[in-house]
C-alpha atoms as a PDB file:
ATOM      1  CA  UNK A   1       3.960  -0.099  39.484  1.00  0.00           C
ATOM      2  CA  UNK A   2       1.622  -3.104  37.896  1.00  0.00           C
ATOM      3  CA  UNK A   3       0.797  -5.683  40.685  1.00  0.00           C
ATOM      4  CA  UNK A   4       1.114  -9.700  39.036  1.00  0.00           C
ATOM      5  CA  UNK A   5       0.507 -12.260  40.530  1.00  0.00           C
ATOM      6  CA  UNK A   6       0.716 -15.662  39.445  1.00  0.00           C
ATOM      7  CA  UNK A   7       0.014 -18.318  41.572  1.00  0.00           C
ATOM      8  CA  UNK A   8       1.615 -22.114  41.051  1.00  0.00           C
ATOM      9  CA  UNK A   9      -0.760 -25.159  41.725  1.00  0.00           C
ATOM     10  CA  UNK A  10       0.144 -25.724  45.859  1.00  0.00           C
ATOM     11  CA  UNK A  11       1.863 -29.339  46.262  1.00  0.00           C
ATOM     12  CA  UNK A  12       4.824 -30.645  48.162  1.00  0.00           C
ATOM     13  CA  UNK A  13       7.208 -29.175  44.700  1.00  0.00           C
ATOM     14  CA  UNK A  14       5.618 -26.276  44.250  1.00  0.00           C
ATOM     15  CA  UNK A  15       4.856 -22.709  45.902  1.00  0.00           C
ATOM     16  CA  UNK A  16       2.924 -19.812  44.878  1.00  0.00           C
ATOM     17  CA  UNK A  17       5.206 -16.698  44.631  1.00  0.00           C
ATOM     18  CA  UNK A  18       4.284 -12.903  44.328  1.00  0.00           C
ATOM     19  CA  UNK A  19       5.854 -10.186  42.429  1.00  0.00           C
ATOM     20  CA  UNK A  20       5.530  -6.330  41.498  1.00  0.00           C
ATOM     21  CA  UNK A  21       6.768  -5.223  38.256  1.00  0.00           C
ATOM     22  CA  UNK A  22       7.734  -1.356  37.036  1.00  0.00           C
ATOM     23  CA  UNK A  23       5.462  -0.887  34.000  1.00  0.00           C
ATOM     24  CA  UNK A  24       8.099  -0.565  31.974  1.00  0.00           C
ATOM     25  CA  UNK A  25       9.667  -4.088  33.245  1.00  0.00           C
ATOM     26  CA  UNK A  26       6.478  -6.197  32.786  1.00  0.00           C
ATOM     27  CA  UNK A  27       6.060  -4.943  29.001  1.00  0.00           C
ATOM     28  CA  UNK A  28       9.465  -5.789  28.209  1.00  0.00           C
ATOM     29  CA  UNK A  29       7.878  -9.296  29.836  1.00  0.00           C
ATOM     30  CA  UNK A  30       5.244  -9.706  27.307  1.00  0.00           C
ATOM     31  CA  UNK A  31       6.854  -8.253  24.267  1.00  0.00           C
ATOM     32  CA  UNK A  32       9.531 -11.411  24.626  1.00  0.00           C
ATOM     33  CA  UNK A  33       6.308 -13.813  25.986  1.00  0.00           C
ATOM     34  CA  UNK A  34       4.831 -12.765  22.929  1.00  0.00           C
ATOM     35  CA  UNK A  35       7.611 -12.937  20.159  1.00  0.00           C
ATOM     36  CA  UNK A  36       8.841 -16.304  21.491  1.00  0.00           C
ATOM     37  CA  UNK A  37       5.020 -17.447  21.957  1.00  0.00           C
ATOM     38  CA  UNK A  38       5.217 -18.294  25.645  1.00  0.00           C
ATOM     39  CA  UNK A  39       1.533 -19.775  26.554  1.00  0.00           C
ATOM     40  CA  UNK A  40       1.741 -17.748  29.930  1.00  0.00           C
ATOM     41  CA  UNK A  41       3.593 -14.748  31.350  1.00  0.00           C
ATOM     42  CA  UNK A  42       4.189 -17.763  34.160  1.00  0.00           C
ATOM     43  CA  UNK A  43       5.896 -19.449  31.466  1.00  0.00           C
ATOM     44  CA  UNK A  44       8.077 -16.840  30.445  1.00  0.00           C
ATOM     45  CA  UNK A  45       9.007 -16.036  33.743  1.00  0.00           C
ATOM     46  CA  UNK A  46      10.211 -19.639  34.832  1.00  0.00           C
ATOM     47  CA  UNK A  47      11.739 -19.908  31.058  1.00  0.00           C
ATOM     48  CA  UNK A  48      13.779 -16.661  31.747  1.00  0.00           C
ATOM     49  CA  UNK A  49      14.890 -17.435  35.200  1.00  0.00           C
ATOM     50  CA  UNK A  50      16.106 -20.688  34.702  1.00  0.00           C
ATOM     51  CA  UNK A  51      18.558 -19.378  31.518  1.00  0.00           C
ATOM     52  CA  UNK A  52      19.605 -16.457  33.363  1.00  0.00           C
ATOM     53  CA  UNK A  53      20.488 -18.989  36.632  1.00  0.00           C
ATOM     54  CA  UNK A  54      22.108 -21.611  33.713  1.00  0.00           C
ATOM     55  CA  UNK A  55      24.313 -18.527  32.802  1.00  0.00           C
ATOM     56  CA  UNK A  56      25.852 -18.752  36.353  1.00  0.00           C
ATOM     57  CA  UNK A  57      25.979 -15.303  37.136  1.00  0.00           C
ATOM     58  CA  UNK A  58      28.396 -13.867  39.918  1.00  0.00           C
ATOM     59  CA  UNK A  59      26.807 -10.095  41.538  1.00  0.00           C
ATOM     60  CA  UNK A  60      29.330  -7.948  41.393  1.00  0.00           C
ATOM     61  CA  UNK A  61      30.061  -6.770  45.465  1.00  0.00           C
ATOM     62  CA  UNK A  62      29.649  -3.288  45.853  1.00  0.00           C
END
């Protein structure tokens, strides 16, 4: 397991948040940062979460 962290500029908006990522995981990450040419992995990360959240998922309850 690959340890990134990426750290957001600290202000009233903003807060720094830490994540692990399977190997496997974080180069699926930067094969799609890459072929969309995201500046950042930060980037892709906010890009990603934000469309996935748009979608308006529902979990499924187990």
């Amino acid at each position: 397991m690959y340890v990134v962290h990426f750290m957001l500029i600290m202000d009233e908006e903003k807060q720094a948040v830490h994540m692990l990522f399977e190997k496997q995981l974080l180069k699926r990450l930067d094969d799609f940062r890459f072929r969309h040419r995201f500046e950042s992995r930060t980037d892709t990360i906010k890009w990603l979460l934000a469309w996935a959240l748009d979608q308006k998922p529902v979990p499924e309850k187990e």
